[in-house]
N, C-alpha and C. Protein backbone atom coordinates (compact mmCIF):
# COMPACT_ATOMS: atom_id res chain seq x y z
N UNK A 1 29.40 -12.43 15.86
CA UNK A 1 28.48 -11.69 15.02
C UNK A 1 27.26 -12.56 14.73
N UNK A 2 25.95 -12.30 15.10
CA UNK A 2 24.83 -12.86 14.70
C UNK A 2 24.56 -13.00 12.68
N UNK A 3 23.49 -13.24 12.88
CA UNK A 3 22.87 -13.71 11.27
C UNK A 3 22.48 -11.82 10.59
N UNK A 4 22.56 -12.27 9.41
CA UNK A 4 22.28 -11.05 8.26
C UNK A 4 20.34 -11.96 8.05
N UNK A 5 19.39 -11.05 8.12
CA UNK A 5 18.01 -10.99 7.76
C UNK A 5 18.36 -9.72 6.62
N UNK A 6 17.88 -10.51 5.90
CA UNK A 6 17.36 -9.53 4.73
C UNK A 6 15.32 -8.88 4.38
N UNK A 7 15.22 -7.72 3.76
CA UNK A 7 13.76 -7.60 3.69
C UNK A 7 14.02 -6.89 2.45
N UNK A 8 12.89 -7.03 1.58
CA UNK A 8 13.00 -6.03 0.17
C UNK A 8 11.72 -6.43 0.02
N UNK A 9 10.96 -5.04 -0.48
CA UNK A 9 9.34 -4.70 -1.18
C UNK A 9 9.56 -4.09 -2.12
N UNK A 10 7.99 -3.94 -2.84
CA UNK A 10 7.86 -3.63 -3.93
C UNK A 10 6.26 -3.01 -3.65
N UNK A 11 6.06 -2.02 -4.71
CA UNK A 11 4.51 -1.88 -4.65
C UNK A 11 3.60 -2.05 -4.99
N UNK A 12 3.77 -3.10 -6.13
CA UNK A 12 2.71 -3.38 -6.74
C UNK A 12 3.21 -5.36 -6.76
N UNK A 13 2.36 -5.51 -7.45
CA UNK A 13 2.89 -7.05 -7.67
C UNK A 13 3.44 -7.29 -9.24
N UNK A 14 3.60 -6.25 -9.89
CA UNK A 14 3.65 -6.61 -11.11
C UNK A 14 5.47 -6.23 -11.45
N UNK A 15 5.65 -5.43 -10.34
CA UNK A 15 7.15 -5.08 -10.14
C UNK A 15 8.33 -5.93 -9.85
N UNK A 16 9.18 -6.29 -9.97
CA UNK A 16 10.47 -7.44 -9.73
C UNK A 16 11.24 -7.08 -9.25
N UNK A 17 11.28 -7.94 -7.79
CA UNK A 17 12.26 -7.89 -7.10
C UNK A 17 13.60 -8.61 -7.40
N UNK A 18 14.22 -9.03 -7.81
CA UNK A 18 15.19 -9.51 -8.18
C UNK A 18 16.51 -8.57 -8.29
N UNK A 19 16.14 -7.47 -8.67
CA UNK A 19 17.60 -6.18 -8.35
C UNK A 19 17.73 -6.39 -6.72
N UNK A 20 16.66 -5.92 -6.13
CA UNK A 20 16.66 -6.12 -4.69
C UNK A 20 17.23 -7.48 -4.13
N UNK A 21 17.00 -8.37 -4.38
CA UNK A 21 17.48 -9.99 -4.16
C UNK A 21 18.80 -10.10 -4.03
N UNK A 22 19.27 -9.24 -5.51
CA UNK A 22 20.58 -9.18 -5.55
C UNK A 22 21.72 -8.51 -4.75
N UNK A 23 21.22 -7.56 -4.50
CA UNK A 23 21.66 -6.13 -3.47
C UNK A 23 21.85 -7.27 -2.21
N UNK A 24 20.86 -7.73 -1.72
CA UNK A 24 21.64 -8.60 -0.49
C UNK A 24 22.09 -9.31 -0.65
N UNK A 25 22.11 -10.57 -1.30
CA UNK A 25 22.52 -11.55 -1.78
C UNK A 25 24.32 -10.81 -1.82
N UNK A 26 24.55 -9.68 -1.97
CA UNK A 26 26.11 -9.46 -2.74
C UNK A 26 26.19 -8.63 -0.96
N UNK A 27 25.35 -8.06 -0.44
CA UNK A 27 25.91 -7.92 1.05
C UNK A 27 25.79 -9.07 2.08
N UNK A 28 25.50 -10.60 1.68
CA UNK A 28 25.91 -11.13 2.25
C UNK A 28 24.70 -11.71 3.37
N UNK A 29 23.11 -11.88 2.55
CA UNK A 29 22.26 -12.41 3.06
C UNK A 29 21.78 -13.90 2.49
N UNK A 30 21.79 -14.17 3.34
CA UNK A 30 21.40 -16.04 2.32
C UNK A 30 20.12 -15.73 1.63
N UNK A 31 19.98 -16.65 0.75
CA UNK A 31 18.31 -16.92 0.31
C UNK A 31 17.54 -17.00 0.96
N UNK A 32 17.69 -18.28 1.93
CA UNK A 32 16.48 -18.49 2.68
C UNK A 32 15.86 -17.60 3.86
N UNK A 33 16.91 -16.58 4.19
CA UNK A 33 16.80 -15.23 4.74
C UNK A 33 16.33 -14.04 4.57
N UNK A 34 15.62 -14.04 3.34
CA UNK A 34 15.17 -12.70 2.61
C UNK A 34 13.85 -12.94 3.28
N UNK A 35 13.16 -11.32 3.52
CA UNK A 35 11.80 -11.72 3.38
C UNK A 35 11.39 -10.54 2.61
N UNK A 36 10.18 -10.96 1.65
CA UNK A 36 9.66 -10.18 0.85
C UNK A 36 8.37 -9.80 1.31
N UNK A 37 7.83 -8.70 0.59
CA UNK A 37 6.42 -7.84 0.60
C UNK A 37 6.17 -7.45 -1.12
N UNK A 38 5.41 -8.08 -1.58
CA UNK A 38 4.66 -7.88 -2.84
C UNK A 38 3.76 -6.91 -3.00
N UNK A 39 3.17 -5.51 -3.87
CA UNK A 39 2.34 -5.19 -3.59
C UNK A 39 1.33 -4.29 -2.38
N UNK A 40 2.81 -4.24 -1.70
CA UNK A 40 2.20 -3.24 -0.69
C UNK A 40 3.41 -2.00 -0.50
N UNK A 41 2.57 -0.89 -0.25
CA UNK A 41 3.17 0.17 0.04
C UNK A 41 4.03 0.48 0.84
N UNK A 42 5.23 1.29 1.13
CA UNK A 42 5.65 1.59 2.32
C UNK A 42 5.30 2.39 3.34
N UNK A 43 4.32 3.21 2.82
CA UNK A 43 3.47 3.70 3.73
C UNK A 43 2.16 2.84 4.26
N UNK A 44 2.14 1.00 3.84
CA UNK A 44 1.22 0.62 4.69
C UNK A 44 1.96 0.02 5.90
N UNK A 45 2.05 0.10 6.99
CA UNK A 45 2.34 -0.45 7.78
C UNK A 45 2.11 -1.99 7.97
N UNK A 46 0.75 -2.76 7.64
CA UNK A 46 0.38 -3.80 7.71
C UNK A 46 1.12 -4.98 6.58
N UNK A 47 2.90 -4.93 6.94
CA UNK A 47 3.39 -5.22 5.72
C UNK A 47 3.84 -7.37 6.37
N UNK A 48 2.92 -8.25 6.21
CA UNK A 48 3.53 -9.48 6.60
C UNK A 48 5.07 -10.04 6.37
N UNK A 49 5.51 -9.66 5.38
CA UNK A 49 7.08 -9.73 5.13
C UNK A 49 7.94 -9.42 6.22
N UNK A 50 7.58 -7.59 6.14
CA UNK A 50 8.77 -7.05 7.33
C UNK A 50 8.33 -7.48 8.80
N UNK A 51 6.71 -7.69 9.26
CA UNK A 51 6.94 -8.90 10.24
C UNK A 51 7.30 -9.75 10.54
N UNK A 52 7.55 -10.60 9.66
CA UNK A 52 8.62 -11.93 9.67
C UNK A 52 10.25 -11.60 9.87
N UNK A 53 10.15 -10.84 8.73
CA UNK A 53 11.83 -10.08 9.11
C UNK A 53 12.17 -9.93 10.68
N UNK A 54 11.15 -9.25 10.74
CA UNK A 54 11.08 -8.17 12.57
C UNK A 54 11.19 -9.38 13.75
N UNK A 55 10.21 -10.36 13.53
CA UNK A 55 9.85 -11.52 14.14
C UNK A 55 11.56 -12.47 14.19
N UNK A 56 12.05 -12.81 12.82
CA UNK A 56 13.48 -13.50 12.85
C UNK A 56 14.34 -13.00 13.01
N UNK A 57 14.84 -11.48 13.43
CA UNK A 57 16.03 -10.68 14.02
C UNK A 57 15.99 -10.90 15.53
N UNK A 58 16.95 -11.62 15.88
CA UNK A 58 17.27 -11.23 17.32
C UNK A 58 18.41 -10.70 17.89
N UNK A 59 18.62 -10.60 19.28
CA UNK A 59 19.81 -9.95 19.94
C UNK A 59 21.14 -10.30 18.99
N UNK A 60 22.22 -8.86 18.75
CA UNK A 60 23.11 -9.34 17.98
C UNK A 60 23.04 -9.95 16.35
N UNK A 61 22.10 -9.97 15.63
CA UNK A 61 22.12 -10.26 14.16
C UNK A 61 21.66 -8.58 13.55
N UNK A 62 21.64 -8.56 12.30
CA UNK A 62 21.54 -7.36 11.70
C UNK A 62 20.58 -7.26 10.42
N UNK A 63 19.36 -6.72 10.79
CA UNK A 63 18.37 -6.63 9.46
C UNK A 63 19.37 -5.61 8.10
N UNK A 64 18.99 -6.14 7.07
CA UNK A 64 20.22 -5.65 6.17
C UNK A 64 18.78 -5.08 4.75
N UNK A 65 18.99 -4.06 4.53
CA UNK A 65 17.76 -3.43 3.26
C UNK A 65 18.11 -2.87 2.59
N UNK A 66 17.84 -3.09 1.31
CA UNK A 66 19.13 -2.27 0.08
C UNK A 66 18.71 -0.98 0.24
N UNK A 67 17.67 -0.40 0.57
CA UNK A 67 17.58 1.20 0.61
C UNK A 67 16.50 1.31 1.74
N UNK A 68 16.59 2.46 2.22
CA UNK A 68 15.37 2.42 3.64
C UNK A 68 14.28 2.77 2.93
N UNK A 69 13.92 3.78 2.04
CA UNK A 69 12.22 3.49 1.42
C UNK A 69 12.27 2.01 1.44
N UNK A 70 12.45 1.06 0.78
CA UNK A 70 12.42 -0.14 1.07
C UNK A 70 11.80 -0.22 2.36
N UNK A 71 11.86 -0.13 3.16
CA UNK A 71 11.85 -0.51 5.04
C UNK A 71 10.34 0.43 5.43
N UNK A 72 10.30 1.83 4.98
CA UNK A 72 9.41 2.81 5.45
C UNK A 72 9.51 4.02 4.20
N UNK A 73 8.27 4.11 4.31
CA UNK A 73 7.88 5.95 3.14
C UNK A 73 7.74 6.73 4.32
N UNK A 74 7.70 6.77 5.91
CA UNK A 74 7.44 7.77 6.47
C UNK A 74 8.42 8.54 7.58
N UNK A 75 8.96 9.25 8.30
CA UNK A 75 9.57 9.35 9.10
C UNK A 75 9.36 9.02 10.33
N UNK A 76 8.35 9.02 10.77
CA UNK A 76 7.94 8.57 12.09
C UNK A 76 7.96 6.72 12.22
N UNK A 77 7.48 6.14 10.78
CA UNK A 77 7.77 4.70 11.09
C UNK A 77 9.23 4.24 10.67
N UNK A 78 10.04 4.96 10.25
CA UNK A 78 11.40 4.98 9.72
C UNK A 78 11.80 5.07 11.52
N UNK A 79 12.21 5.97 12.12
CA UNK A 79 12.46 6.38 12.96
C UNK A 79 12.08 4.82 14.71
N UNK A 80 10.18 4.33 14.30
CA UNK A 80 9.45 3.51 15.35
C UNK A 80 10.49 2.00 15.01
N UNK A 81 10.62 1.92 13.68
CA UNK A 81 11.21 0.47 12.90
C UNK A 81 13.10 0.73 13.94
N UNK A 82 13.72 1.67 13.26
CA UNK A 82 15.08 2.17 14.30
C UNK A 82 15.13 1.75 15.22
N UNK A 83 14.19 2.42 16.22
CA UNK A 83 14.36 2.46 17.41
C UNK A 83 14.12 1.21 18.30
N UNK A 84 12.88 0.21 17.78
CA UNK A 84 12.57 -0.77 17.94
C UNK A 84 14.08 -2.24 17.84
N UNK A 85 14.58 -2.03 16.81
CA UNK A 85 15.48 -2.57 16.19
C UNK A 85 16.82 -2.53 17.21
N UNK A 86 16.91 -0.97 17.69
CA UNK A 86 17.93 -0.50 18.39
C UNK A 86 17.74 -1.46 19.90
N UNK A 87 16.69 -1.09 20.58
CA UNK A 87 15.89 -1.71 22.22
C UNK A 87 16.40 -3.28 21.53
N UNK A 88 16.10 -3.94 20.76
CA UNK A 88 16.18 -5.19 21.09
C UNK A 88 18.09 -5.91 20.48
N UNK A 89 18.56 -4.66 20.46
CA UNK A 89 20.01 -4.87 20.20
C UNK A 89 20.35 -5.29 18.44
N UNK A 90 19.47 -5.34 17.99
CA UNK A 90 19.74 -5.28 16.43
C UNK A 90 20.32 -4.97 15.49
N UNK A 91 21.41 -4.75 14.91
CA UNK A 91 21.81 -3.50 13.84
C UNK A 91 20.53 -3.76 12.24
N UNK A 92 21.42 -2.52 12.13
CA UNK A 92 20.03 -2.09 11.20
C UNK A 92 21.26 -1.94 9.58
N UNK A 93 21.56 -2.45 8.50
CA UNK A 93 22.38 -2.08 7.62
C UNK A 93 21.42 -1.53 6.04
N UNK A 94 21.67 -0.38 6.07
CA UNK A 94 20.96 0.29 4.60
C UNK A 94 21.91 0.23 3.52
N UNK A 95 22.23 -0.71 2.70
CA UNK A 95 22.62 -0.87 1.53
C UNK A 95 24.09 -1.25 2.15
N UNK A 96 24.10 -1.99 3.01
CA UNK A 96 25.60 -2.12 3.39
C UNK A 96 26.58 -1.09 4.27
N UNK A 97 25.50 0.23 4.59
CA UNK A 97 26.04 0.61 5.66
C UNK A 97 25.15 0.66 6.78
N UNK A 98 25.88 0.75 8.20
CA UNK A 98 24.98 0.45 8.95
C UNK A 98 24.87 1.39 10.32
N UNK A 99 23.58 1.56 10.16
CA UNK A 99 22.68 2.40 10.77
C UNK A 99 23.22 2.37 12.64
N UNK A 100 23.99 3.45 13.14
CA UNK A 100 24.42 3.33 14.80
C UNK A 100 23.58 4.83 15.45
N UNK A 101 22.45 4.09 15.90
CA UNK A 101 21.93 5.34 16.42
C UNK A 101 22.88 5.81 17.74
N UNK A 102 24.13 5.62 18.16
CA UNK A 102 24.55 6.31 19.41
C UNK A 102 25.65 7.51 18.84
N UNK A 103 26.04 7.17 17.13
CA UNK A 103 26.81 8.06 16.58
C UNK A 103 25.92 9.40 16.15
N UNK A 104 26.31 10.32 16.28
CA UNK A 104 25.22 11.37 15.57
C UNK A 104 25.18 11.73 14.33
N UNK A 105 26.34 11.46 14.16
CA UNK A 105 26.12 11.52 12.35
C UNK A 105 25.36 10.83 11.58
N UNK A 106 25.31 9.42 12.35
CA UNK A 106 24.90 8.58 11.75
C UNK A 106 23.20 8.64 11.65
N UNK A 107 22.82 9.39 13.18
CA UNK A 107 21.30 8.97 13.13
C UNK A 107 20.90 10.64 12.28
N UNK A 108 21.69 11.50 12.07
CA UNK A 108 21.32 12.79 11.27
C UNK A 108 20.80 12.09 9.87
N UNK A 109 22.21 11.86 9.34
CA UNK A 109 22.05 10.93 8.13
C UNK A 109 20.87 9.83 7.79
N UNK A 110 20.24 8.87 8.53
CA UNK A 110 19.27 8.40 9.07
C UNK A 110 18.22 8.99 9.04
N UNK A 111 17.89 10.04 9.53
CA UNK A 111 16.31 10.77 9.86
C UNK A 111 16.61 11.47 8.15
N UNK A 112 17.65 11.77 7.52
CA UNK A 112 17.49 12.72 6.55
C UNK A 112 17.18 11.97 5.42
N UNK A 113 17.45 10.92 5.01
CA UNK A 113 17.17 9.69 4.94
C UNK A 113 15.53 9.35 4.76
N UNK A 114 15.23 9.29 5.71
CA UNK A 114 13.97 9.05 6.12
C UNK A 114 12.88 10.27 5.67
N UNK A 115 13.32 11.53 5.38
CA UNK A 115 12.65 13.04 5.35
C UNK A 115 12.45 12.54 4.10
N UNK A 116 13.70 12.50 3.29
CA UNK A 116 13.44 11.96 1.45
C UNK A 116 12.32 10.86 1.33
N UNK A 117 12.79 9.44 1.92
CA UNK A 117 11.52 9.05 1.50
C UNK A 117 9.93 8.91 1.91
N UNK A 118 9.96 10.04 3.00
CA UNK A 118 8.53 10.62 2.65
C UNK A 118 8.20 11.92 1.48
N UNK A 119 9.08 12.47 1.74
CA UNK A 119 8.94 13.37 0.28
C UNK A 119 8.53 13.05 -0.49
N UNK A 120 9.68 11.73 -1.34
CA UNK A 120 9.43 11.03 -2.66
C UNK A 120 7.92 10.59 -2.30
N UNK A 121 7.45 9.65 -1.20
CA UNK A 121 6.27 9.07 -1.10
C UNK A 121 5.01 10.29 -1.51
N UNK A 122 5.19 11.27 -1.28
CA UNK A 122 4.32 12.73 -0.70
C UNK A 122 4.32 12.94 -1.89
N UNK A 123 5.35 13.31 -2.98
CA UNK A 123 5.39 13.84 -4.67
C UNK A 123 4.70 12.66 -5.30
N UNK A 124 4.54 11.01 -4.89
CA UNK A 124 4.55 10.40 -5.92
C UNK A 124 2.40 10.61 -5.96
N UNK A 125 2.02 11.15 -4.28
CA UNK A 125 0.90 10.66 -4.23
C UNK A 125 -0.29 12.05 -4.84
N UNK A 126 1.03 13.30 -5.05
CA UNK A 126 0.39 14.63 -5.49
C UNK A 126 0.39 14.22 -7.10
N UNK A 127 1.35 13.69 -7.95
CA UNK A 127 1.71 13.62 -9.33
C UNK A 127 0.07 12.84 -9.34
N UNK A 128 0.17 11.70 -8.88
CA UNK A 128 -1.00 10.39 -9.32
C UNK A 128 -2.41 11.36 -9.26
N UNK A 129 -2.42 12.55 -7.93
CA UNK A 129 -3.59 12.85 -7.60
C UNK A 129 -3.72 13.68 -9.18
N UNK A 130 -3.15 14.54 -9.37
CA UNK A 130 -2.55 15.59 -10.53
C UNK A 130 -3.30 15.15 -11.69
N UNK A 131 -2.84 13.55 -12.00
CA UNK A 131 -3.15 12.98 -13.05
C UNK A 131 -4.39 11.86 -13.35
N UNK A 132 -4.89 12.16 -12.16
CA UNK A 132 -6.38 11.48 -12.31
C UNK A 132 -7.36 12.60 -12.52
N UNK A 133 -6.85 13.98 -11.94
CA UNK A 133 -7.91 15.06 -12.11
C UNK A 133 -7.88 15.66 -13.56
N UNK A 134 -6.14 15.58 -14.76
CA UNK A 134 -6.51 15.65 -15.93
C UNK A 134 -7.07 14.66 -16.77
N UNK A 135 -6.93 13.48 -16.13
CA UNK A 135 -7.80 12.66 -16.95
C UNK A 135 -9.43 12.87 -16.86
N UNK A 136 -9.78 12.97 -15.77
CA UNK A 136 -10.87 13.29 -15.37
C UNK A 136 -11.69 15.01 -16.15
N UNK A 137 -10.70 15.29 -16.12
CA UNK A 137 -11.08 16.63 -16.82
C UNK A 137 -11.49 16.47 -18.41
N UNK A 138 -10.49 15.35 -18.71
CA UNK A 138 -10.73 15.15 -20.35
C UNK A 138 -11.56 13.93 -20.57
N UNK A 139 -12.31 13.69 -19.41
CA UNK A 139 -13.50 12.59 -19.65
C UNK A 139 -12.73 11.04 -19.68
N UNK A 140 -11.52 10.91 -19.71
CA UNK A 140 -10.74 9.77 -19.55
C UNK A 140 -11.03 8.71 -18.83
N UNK A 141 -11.50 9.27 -16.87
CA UNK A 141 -11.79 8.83 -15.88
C UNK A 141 -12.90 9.08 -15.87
N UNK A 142 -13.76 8.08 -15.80
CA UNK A 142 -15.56 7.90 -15.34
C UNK A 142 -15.98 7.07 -14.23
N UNK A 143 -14.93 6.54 -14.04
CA UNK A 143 -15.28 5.17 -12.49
C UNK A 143 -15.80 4.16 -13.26
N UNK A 144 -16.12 3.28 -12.60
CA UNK A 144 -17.21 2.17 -12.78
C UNK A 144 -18.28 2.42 -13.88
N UNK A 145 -18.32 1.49 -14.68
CA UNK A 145 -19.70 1.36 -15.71
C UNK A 145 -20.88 1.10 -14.69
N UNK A 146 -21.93 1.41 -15.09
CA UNK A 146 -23.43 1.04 -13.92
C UNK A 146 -23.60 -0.09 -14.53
N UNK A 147 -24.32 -1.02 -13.67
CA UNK A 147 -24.49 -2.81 -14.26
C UNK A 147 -26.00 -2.49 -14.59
N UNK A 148 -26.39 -1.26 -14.28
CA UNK A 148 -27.54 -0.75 -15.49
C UNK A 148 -27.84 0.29 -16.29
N UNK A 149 -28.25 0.08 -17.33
CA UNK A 149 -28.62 1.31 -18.00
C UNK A 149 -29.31 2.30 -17.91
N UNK A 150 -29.20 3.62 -18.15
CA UNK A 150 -30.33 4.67 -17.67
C UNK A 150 -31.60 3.95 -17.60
N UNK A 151 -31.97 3.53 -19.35
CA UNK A 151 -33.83 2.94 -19.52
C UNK A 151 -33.42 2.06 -18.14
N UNK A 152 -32.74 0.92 -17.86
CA UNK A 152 -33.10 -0.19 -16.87
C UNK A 152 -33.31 0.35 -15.60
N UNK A 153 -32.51 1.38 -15.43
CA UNK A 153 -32.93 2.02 -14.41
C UNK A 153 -34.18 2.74 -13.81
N UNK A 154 -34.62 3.32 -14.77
CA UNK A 154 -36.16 3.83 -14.58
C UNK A 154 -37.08 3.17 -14.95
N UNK A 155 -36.82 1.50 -15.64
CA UNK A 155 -37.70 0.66 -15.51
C UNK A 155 -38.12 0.12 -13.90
N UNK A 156 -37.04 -0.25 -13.25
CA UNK A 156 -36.79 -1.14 -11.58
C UNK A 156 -37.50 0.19 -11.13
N UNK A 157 -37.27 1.71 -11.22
CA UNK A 157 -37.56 2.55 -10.40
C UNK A 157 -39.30 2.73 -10.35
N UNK A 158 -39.75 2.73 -11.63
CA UNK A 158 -41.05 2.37 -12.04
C UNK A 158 -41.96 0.98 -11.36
N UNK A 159 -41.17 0.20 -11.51
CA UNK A 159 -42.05 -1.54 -10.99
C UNK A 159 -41.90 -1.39 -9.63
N UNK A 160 -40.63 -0.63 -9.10
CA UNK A 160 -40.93 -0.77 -7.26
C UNK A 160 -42.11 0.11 -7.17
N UNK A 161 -41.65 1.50 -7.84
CA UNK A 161 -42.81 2.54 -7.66
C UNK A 161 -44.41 1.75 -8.01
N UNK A 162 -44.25 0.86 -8.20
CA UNK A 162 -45.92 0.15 -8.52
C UNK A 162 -46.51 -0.47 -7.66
N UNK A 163 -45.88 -1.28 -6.51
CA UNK A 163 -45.63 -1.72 -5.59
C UNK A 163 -45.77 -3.34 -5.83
N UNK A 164 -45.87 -3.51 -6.65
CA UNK A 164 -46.24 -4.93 -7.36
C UNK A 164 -44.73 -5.81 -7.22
N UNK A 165 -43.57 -5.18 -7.21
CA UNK A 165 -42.38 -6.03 -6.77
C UNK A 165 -41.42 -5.86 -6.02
N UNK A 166 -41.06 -6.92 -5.25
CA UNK A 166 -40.44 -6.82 -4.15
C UNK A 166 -39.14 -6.24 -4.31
N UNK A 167 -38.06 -6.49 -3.25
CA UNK A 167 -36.95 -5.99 -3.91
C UNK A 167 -36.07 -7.54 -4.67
N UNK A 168 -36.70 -8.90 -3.65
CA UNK A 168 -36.14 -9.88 -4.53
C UNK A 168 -36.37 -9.96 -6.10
N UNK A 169 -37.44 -9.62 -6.54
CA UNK A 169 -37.94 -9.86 -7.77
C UNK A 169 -37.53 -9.13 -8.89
N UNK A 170 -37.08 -7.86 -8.31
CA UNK A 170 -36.03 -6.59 -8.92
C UNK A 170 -34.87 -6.92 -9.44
N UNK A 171 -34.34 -7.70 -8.10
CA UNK A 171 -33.06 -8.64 -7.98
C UNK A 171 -32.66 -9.76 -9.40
N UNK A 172 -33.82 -10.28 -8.94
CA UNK A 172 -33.84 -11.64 -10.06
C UNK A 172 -34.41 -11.22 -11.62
N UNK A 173 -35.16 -10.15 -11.87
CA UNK A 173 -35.39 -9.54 -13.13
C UNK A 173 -34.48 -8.83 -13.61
N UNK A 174 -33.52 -8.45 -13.16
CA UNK A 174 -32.15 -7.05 -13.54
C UNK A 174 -31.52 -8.22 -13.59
N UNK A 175 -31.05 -9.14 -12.89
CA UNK A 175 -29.74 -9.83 -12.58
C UNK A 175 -29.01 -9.09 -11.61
N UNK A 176 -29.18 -8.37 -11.20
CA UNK A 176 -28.21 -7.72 -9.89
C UNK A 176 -28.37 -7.64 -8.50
N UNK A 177 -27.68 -7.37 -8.07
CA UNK A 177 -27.39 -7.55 -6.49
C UNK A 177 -27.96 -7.03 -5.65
N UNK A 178 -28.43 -6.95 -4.70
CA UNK A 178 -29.27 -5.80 -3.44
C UNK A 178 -29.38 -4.67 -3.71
N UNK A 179 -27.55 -4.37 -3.19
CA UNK A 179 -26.77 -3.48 -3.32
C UNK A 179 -27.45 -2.88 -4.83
N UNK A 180 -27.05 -3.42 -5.83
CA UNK A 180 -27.64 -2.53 -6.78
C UNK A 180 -28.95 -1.69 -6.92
N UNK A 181 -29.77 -2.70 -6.66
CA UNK A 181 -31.36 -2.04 -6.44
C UNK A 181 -31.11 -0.97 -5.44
N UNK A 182 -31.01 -1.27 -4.20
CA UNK A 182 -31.16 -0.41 -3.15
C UNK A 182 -30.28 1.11 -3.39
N UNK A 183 -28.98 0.97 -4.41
CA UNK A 183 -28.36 2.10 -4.73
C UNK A 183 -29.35 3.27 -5.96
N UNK A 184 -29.81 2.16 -6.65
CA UNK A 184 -30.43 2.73 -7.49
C UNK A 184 -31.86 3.28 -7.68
N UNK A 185 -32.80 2.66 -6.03
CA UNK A 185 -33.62 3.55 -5.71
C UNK A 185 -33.23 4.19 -5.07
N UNK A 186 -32.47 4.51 -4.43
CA UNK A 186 -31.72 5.56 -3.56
C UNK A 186 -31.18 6.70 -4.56
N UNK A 187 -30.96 6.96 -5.77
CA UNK A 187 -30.27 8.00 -6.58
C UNK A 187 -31.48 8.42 -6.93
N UNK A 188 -32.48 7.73 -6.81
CA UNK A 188 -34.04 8.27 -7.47
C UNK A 188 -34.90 8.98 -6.48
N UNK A 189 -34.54 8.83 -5.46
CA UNK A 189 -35.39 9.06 -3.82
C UNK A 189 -34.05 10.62 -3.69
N UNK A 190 -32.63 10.50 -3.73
CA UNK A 190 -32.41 11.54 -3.58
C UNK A 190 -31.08 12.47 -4.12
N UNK A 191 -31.79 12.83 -5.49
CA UNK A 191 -30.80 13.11 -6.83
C UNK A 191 -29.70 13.80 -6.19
N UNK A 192 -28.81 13.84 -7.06
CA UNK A 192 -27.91 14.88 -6.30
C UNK A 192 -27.74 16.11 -7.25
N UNK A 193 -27.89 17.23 -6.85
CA UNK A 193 -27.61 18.93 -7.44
C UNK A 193 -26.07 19.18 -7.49
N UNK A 194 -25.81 19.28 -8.93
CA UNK A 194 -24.67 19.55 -9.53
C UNK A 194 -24.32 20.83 -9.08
């Protein structure tokens, strides 16, 4: 029997992995075998952790993940991660049981599996959308403060309109950035109709 690789994420960085730690740790993954992902989604693919994971599984050892959201939010990369895993002779263990794509029960169970946590992923991203549009409704959500004020604004819009200053001099009289000037004669050059 090859080596136990462990992988456990989280989505934010402010979240603790340590339940997760534990979950393998008690199926039987060493410490120095875990690999983690801080802060990133399971729907990002670009996850450096589970590359390392992916990278230290070889022929005969078994990636071990306390739950497959853990691993993937989608079905199709739930399914690419499997199959990949499967080609290079891998087992795959979700919370201590383990994943045999040649059984059919097993890979039903597996894809159904996988349906949930895109669901969950899919509900969590309608609720958030849900709740930025009532905040937004009740003036809650405004974006970004402007790093100028209306008056400062139609002052810079005024002194370019004079032609007397450049855009460096705009720059260095506001305190702000290019980007700022150039946004903010640009909202003046072409308002937008509510």
């Amino acid at each position: 029997m090859g080596e136990l690789i462990g992988y456990a994420r989280c989505s934010t960085v402010l979240q603790d992995l340590t339940a997760q730690r534990e979950i393998l740790a008690s199926l039987g993954v060493s410490e120095e075998r875990i690999y983690l992902d801080r802060g990133l989604t399971g729907t990002n693919r670009a996850r450096p952790g589970l590359d390392q994971a992916l990278a230290a599984v070889r022929s005969g050892d078994t990636l071990v993940v306390p739950k497959l959201d853990r691993l993937a939010r989608s079905v199709p990369d739930a399914r690419d991660i499997g199959d990949t895993l499967v080609q290079r002779g891998v087992r795959l263990s979700l919370g201590g049981s383990i994943y045999d794509p040649a059984d059919p029960m097993s890979k039903m169970f597996f894809n159904m599996l996988a349906v949930f946590a895109e669901f969950e992923a899919d509900l969590l991203k309608m609720r958030t959308r849900e709740g930025m549009a009532v905040a937004r409704a009740k003036g809650k959500l405004k974006g970004k403060k402007p790093k100028l004020t209306a008056r400062q604004q139609s002052e810079l819009i005024r002194m370019r309109g004079s032609g007397e200053y450049s855009i460096a001099d705009l720059m260095e009289m506001f305190s702000v950035g290019r980007a700022t000037v150039y946004r903010v004669l640009d909202r003046a050059a072409h308002p937008r109709t509510a």
